[in-house]
N, C-alpha and C. Protein backbone atom coordinates (compact mmCIF):
# COMPACT_ATOMS: atom_id res chain seq x y z
N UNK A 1 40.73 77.77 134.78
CA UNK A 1 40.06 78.30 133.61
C UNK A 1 40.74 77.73 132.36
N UNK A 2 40.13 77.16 131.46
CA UNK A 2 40.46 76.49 130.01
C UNK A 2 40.50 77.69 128.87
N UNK A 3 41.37 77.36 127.69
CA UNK A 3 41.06 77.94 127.03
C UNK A 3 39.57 78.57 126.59
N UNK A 4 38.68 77.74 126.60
CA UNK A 4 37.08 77.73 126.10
C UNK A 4 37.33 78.42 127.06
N UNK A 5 37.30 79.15 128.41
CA UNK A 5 36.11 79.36 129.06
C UNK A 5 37.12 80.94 128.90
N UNK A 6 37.98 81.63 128.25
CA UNK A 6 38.76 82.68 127.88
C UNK A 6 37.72 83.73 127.51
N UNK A 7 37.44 84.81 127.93
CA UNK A 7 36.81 85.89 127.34
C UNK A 7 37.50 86.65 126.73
N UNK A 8 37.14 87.30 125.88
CA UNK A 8 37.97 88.28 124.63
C UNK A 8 38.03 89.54 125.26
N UNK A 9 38.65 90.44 124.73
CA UNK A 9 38.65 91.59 125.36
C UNK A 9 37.40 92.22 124.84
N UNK A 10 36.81 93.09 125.29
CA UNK A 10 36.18 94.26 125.06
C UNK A 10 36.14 95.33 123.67
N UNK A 11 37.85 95.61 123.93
CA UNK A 11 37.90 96.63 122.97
C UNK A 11 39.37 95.62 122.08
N UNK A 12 39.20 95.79 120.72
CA UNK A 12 40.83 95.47 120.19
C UNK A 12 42.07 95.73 120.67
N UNK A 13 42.88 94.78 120.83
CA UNK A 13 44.25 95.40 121.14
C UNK A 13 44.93 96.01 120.43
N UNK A 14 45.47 97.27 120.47
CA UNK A 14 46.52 97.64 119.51
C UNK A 14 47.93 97.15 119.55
N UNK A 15 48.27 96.36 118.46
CA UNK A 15 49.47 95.60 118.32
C UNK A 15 49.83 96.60 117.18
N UNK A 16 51.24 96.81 117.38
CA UNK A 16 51.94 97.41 116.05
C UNK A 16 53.21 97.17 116.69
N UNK A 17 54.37 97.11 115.51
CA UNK A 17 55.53 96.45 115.48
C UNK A 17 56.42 97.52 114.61
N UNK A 18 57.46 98.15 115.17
CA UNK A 18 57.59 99.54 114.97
C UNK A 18 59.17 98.48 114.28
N UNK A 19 59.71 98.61 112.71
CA UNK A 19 60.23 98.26 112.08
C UNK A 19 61.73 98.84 111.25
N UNK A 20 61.19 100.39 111.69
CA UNK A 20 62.15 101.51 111.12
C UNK A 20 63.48 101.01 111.52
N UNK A 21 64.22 100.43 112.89
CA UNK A 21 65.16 99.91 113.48
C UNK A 21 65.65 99.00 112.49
N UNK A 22 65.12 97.87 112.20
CA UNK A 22 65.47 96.53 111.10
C UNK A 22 65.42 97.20 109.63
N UNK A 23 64.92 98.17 109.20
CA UNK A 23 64.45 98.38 107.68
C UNK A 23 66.31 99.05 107.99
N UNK A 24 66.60 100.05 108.80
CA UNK A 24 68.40 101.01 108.30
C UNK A 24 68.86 100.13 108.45
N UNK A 25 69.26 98.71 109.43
CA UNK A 25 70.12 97.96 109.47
C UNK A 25 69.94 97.14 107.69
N UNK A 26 68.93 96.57 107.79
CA UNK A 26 68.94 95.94 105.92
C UNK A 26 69.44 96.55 105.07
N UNK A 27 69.14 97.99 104.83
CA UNK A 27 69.75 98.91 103.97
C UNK A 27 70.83 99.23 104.22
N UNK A 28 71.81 99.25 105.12
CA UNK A 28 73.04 99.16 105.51
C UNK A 28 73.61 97.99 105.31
N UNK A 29 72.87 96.73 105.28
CA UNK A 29 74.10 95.56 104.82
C UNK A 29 73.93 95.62 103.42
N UNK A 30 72.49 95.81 102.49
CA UNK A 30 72.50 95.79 101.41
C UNK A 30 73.43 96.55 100.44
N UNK A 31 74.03 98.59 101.16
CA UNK A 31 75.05 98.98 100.35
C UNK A 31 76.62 98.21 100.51
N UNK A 32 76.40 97.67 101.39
CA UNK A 32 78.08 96.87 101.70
C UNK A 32 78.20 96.22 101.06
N UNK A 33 76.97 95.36 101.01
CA UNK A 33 77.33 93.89 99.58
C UNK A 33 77.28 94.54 98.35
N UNK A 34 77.21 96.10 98.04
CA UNK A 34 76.57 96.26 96.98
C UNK A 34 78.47 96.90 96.29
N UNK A 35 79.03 97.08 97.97
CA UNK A 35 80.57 97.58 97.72
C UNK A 35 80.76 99.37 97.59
N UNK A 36 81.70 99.31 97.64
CA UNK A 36 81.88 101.39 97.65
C UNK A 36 81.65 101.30 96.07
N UNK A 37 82.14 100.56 95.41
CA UNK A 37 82.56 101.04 93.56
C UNK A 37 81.22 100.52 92.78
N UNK A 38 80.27 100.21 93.45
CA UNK A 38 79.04 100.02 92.78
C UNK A 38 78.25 101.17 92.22
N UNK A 39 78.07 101.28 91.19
CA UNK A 39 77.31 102.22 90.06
C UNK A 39 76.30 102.44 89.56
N UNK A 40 75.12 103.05 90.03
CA UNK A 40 74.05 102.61 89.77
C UNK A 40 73.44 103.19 88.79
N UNK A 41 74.10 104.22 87.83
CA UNK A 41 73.69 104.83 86.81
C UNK A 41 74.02 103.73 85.45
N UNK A 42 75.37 102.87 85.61
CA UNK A 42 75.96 102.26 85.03
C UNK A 42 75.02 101.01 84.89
N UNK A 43 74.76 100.51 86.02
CA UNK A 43 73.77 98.93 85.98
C UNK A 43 72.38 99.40 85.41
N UNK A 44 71.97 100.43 85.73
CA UNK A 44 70.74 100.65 84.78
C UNK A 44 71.29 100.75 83.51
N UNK A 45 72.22 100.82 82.96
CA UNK A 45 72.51 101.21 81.57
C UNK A 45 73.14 99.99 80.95
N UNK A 46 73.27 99.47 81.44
CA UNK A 46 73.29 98.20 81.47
C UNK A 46 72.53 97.14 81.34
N UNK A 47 71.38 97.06 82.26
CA UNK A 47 70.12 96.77 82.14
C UNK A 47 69.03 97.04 80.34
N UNK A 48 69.54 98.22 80.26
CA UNK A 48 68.95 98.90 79.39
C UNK A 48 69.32 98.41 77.76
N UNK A 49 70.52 98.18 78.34
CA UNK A 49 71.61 97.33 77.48
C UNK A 49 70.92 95.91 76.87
N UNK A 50 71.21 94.95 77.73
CA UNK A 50 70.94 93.97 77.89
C UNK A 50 68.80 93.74 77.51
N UNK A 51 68.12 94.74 77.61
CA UNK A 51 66.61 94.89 76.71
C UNK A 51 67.11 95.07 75.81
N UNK A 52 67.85 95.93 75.13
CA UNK A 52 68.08 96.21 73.80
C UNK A 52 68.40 94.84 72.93
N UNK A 53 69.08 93.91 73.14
CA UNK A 53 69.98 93.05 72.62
C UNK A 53 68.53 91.82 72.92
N UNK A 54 67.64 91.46 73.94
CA UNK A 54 66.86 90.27 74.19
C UNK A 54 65.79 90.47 73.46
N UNK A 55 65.40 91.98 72.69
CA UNK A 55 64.31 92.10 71.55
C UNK A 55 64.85 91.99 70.45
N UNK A 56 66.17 91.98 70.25
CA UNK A 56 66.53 92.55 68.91
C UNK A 56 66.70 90.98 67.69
N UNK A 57 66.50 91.71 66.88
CA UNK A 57 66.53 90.56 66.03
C UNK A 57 65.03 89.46 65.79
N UNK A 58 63.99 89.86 66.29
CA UNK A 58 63.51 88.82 66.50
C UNK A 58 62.27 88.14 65.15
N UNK A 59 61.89 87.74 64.49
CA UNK A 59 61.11 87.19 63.45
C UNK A 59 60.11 87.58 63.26
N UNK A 60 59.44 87.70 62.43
CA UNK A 60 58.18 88.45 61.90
C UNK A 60 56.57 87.79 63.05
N UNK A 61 56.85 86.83 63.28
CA UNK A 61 55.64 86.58 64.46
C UNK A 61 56.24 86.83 66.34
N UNK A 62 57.65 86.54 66.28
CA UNK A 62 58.22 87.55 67.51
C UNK A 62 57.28 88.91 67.61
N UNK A 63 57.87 89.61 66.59
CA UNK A 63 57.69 91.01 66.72
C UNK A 63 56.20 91.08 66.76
N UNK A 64 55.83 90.52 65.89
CA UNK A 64 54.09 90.46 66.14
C UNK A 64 53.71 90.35 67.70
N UNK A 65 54.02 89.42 68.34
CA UNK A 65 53.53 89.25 70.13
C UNK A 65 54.36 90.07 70.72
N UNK A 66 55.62 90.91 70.14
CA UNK A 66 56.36 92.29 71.01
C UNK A 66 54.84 93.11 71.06
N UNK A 67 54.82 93.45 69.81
CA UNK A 67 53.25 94.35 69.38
C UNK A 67 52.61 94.74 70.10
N UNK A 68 52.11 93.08 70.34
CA UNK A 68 50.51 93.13 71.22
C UNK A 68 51.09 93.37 72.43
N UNK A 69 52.00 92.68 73.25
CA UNK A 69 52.72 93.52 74.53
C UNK A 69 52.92 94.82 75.18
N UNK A 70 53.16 94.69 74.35
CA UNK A 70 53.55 96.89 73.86
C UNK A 70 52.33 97.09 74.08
N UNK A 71 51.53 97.20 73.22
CA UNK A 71 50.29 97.51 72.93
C UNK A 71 49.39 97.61 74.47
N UNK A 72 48.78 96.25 75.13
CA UNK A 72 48.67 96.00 76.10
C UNK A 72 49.51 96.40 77.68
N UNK A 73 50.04 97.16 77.40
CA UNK A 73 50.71 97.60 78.64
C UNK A 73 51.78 96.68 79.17
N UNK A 74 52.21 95.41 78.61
CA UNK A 74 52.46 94.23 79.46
C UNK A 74 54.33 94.77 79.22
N UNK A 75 54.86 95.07 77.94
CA UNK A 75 56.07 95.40 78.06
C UNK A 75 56.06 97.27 77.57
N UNK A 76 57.28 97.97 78.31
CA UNK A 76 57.48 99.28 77.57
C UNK A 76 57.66 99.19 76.35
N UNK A 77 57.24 100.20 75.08
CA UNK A 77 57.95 100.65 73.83
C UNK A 77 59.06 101.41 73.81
N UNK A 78 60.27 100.18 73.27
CA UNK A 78 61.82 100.50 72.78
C UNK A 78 62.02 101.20 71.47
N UNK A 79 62.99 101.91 71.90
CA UNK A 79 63.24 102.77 70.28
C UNK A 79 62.35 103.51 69.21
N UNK A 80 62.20 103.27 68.06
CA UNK A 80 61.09 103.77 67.61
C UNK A 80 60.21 102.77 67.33
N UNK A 81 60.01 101.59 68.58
CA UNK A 81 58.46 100.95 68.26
C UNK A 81 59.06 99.96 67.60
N UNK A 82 59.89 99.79 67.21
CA UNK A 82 60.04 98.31 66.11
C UNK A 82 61.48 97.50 67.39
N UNK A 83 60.83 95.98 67.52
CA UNK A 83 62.24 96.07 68.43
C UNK A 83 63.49 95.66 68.06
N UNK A 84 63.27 95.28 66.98
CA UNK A 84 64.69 94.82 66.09
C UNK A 84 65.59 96.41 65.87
N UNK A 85 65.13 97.61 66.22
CA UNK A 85 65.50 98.78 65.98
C UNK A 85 67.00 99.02 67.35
């Protein structure tokens, strides 16, 4: 019998691939690399940090396309709305 002459099944097979096993092991190497003294209140604030300082300052047509961003959903509104603030 050849491939071609293969009949399909009847009904679908149920294939499923049960993952929960591999997802704790990933999340277990990921806090190791991440170290015991890793901080995660700190790196968001940090983060938060580091937005503050990449809007700031920026020129009267900058701030204009912050605007429309803002505006449009595309970035959050920082501070009170102005991002040089």
């Amino acid at each position: 019998m050849s491939a071609q002459d293969a009949v399909p099944p009847a009904e679908p097979m149920n294939f499923a691939v049960d993952l929960t096993g591999h997802e704790m092991t990933r999340r277990a190497h990921v806090m190791e690399a991440l170290g015991a003294d890793w901080d995660p209140v700190a790196a968001v604030r940090g983060e938060e940090e580091a937005y503050d300082l990449l809007y700031s300052g920026l020129d009267e047509e900058q701030q204009r396309i912050y605007d429309t961003l803002v505006a449009a959903g595309v970035l959050p509104r920082r501070g009170s709305g102005r991002a040089a603030d």
